[in-house]
N, C-alpha and C. Protein backbone atom coordinates (compact mmCIF):
# COMPACT_ATOMS: atom_id res chain seq x y z
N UNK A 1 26.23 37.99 8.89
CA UNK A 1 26.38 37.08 9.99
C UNK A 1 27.32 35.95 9.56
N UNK A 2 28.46 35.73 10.47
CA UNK A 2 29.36 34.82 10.07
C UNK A 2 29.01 33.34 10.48
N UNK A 3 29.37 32.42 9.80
CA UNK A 3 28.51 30.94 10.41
C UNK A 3 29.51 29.87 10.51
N UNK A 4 30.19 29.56 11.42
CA UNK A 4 31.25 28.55 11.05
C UNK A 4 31.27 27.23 10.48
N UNK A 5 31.93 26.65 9.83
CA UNK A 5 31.55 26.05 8.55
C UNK A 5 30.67 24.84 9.03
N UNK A 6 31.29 23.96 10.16
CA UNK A 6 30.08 22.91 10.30
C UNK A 6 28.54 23.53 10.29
N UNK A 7 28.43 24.23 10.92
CA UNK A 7 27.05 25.37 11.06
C UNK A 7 26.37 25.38 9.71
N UNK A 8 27.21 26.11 8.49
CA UNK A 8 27.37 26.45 7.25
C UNK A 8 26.93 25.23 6.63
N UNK A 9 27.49 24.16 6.83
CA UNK A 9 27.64 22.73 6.07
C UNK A 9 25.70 22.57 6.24
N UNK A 10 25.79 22.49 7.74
CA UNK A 10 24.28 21.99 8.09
C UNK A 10 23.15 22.89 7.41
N UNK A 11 23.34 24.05 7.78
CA UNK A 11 22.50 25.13 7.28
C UNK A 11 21.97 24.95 5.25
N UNK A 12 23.06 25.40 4.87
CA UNK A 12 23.32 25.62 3.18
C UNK A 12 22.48 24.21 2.90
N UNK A 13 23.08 22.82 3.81
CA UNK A 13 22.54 21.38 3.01
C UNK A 13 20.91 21.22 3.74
N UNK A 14 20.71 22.22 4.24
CA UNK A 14 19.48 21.78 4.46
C UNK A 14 18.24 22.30 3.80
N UNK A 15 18.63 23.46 4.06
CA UNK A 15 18.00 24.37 2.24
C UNK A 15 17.89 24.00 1.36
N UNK A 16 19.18 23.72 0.91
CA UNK A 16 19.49 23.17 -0.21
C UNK A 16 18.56 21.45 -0.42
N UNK A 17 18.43 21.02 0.31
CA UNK A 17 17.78 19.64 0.04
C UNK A 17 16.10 19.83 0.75
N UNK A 18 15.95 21.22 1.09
CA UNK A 18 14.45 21.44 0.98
C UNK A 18 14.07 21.60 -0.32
N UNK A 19 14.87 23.08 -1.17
CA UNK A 19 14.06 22.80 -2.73
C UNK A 19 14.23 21.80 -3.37
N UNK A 20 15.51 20.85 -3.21
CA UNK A 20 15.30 19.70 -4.03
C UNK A 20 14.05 19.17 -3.81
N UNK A 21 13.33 18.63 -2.23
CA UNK A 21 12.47 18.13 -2.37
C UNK A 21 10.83 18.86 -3.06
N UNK A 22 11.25 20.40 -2.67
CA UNK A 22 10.20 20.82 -3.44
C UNK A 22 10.08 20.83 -5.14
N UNK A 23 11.12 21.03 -5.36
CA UNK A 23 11.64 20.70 -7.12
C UNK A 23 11.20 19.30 -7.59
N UNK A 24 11.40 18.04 -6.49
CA UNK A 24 10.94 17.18 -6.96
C UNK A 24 9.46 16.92 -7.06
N UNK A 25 9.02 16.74 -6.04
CA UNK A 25 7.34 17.34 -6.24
C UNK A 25 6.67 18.07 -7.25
N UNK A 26 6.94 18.95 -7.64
CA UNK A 26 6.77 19.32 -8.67
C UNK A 26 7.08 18.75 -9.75
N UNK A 27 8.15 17.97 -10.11
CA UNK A 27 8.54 17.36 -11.17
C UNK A 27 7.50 16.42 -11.48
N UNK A 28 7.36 15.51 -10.18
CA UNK A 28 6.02 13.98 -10.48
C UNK A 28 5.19 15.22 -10.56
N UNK A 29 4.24 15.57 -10.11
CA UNK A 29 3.24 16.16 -11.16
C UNK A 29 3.49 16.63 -12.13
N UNK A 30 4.50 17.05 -12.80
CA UNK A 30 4.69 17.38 -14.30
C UNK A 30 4.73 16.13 -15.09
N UNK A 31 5.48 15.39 -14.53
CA UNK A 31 5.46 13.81 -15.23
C UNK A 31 3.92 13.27 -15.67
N UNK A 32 3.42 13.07 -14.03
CA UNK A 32 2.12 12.79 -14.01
C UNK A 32 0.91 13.42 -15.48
N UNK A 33 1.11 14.51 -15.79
CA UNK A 33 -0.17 15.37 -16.12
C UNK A 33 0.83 14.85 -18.02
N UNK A 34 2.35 14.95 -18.40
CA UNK A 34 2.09 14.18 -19.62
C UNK A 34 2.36 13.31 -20.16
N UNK A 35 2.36 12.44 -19.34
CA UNK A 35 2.12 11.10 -19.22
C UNK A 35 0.38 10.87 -19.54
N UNK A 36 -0.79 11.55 -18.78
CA UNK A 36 -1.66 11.77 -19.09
C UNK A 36 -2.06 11.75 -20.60
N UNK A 37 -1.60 12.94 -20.84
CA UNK A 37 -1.56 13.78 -21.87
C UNK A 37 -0.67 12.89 -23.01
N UNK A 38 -0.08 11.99 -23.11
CA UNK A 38 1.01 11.78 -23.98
C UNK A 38 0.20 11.38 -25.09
N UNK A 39 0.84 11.89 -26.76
CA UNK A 39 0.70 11.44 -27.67
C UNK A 39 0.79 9.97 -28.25
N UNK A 40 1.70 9.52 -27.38
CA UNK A 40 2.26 7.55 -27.79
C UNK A 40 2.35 7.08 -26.72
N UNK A 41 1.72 5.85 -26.67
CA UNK A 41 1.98 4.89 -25.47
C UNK A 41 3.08 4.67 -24.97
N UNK A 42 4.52 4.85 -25.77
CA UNK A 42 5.80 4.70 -25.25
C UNK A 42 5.90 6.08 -24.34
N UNK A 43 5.53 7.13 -24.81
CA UNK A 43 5.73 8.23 -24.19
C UNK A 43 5.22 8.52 -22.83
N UNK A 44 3.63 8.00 -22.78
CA UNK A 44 2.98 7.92 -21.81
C UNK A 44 3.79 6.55 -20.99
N UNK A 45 3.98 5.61 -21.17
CA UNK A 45 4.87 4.68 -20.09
C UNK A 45 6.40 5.48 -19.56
N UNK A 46 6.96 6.23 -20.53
CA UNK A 46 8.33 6.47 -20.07
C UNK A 46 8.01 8.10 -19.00
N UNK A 47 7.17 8.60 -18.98
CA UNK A 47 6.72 9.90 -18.05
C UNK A 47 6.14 9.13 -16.84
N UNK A 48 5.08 8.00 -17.11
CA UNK A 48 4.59 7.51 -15.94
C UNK A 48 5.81 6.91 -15.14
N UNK A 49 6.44 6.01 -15.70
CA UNK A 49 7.59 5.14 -15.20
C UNK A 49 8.50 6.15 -14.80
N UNK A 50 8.59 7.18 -14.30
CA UNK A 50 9.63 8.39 -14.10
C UNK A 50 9.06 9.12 -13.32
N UNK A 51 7.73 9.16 -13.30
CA UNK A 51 7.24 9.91 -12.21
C UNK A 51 7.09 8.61 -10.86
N UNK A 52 6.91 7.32 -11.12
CA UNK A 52 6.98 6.44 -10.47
C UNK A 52 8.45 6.42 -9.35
N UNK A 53 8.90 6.50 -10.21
CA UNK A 53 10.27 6.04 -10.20
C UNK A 53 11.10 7.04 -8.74
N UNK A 54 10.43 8.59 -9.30
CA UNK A 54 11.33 9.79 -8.44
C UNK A 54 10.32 9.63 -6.92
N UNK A 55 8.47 8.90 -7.06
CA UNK A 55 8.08 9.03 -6.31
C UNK A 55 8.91 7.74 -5.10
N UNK A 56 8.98 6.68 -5.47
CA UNK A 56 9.14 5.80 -4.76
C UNK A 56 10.72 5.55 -4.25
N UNK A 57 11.88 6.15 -5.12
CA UNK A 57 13.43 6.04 -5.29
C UNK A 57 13.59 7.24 -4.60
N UNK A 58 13.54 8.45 -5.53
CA UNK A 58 14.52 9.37 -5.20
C UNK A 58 14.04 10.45 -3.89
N UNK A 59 12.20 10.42 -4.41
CA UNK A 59 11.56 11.43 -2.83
C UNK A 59 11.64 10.85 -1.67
N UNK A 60 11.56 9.91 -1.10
CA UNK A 60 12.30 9.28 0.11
C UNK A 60 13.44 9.36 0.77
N UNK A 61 14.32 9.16 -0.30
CA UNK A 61 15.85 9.37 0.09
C UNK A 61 16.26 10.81 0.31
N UNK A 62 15.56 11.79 -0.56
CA UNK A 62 15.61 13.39 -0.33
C UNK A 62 14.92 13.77 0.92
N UNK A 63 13.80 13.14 1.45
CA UNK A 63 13.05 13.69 2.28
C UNK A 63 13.74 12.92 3.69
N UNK A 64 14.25 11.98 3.99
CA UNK A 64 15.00 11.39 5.16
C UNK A 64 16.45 12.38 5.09
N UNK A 65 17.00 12.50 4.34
CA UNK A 65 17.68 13.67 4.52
C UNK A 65 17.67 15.11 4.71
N UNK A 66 16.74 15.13 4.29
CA UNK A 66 16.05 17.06 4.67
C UNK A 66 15.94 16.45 6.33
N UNK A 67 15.02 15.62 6.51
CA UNK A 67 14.45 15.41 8.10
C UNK A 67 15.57 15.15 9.06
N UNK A 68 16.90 14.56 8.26
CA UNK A 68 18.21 14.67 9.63
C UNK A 68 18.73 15.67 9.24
N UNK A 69 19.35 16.56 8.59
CA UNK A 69 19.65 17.95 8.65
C UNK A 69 18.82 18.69 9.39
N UNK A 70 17.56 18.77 9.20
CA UNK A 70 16.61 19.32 10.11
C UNK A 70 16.43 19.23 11.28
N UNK A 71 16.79 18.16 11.97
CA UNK A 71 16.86 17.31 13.08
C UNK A 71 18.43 18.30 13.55
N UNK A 72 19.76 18.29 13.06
CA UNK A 72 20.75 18.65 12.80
C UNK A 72 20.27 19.92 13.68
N UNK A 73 19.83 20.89 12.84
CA UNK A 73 19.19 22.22 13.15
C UNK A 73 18.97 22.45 14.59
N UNK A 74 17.76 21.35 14.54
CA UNK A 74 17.16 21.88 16.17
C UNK A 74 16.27 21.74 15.76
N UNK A 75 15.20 21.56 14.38
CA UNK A 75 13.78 22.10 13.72
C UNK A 75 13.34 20.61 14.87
N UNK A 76 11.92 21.50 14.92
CA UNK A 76 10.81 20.44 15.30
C UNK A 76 10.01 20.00 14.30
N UNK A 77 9.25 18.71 14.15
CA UNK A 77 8.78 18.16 13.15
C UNK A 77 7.93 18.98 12.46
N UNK A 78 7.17 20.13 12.83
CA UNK A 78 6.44 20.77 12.35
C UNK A 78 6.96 21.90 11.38
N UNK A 79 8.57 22.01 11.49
CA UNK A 79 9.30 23.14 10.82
C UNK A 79 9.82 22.38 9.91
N UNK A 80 9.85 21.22 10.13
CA UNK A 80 10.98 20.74 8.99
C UNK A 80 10.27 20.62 7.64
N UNK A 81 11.19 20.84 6.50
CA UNK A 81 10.31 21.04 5.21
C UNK A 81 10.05 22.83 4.80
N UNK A 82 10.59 23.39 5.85
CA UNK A 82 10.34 24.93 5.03
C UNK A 82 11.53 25.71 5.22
N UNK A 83 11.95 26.70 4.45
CA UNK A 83 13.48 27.28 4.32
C UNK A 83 13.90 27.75 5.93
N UNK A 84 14.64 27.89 6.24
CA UNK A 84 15.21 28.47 7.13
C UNK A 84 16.13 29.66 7.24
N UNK A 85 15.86 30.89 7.93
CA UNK A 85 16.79 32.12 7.44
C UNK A 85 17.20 32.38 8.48
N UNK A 86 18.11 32.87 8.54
CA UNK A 86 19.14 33.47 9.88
C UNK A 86 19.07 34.27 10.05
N UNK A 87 18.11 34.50 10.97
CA UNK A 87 18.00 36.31 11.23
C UNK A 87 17.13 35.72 12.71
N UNK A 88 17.04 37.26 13.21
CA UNK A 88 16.89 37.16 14.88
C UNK A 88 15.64 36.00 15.28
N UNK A 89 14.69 36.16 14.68
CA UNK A 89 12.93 35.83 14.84
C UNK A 89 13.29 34.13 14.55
N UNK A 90 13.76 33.43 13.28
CA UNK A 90 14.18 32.41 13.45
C UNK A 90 15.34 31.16 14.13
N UNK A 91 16.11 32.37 15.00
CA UNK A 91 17.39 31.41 15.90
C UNK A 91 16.88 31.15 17.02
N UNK A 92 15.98 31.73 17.62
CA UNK A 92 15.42 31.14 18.62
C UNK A 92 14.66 29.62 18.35
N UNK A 93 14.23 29.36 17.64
CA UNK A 93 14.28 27.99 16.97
C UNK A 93 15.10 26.73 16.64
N UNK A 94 16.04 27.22 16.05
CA UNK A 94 16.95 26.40 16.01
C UNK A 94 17.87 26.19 17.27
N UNK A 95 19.22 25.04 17.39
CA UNK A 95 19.61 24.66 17.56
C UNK A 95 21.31 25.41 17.39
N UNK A 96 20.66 26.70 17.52
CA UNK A 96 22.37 27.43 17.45
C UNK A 96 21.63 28.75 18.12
N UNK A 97 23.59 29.26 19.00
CA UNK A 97 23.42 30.12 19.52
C UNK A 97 24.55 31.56 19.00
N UNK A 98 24.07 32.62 19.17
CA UNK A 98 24.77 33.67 18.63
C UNK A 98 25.71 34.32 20.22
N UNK A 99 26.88 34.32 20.06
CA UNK A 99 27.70 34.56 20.69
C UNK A 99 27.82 36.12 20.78
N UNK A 100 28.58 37.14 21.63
CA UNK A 100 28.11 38.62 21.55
C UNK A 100 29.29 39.25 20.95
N UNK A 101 30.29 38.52 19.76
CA UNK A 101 30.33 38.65 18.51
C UNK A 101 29.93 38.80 16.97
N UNK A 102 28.52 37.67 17.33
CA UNK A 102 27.97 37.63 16.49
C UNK A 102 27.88 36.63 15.53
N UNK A 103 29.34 35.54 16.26
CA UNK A 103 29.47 34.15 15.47
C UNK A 103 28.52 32.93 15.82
N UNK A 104 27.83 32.24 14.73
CA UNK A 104 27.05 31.32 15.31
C UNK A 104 27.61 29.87 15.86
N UNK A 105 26.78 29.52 16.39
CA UNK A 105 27.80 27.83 16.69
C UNK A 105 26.61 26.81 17.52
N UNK A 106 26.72 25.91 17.56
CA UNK A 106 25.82 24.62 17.45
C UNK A 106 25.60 24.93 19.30
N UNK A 107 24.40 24.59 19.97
CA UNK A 107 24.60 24.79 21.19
C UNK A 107 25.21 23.67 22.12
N UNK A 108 24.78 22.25 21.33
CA UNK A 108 25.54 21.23 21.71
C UNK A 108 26.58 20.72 20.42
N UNK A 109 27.66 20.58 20.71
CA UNK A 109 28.92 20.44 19.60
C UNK A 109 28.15 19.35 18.25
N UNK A 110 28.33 19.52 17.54
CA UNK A 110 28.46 18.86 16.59
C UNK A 110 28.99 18.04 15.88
N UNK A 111 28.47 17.00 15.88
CA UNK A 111 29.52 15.71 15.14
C UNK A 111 29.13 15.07 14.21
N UNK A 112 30.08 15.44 13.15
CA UNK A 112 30.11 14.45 11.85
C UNK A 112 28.81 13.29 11.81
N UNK A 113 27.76 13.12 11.21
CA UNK A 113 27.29 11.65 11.17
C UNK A 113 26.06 11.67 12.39
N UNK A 114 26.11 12.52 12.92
CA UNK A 114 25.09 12.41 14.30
C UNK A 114 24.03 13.07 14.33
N UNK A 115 22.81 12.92 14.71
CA UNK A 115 21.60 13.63 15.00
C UNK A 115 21.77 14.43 15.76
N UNK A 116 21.27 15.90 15.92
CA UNK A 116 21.10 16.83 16.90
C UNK A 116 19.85 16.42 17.73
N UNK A 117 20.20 16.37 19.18
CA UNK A 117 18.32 16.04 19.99
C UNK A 117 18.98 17.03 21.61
N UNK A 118 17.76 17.65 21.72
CA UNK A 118 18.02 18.17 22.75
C UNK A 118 17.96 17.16 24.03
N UNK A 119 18.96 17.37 24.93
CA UNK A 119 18.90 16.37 25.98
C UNK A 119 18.25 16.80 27.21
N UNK A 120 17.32 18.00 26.95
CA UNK A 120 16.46 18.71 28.18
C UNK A 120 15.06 17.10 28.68
């Protein structure tokens, strides 16, 4: 299935900044548990202070961006946060339509910088 690149852009970065956020999640609990666990108090401050750090800095900023790509999509709040695949069962969902070529494309145009919202 061919996807034209704004499509592509939205799609790939939204995936793509779902496992980040799941990668990160996982990370603070790895932090978390040896930090726990740490042999030296420096060690245990520099795991805690890092799991702190990705919870309050970096998972926010990852997760407001998954949620406007997602938004981007067409996802409803209840979808956003899990992969998205292009195949028949999931486009009815989104926010793109398949042409009887077979090329996908945004159902309302797409612009640089802007939220997708349906105007029904």
């Amino acid at each position: 299935m061919q996807l034209p690149r704004n499509m592509m852009d939205m799609y790939f970065g939204y995936n793509f900044r779902v496992g980040d956020v799941k990668g990160t999640k996982e990370s603070i609990v790895e932090f978390e548990q040896i930090a726990q666990n740490a042999s030296s108090a420096e060690e245990k401050e520099r795991y805690a202070q890092a799991a702190k750090q990705l919870k309050t800095e970096v998972l926010p900023q990852m997760e407001k961006e998954m949620e406007q790509l997602g938004k981007q999509l067409g996802l409803k709040a209840g979808q956003i946060g899990t992969e998205v695949e292009l195949n028949g069962d999931s486009l009815s969902n989104l926010a793109i339509k398949k042409d009887r070529y077979g090329v996908l494309s945004a159902v309302t145009p797409y612009e640089t910088g802007s939220f997708y919202h349906n105007k029904i």
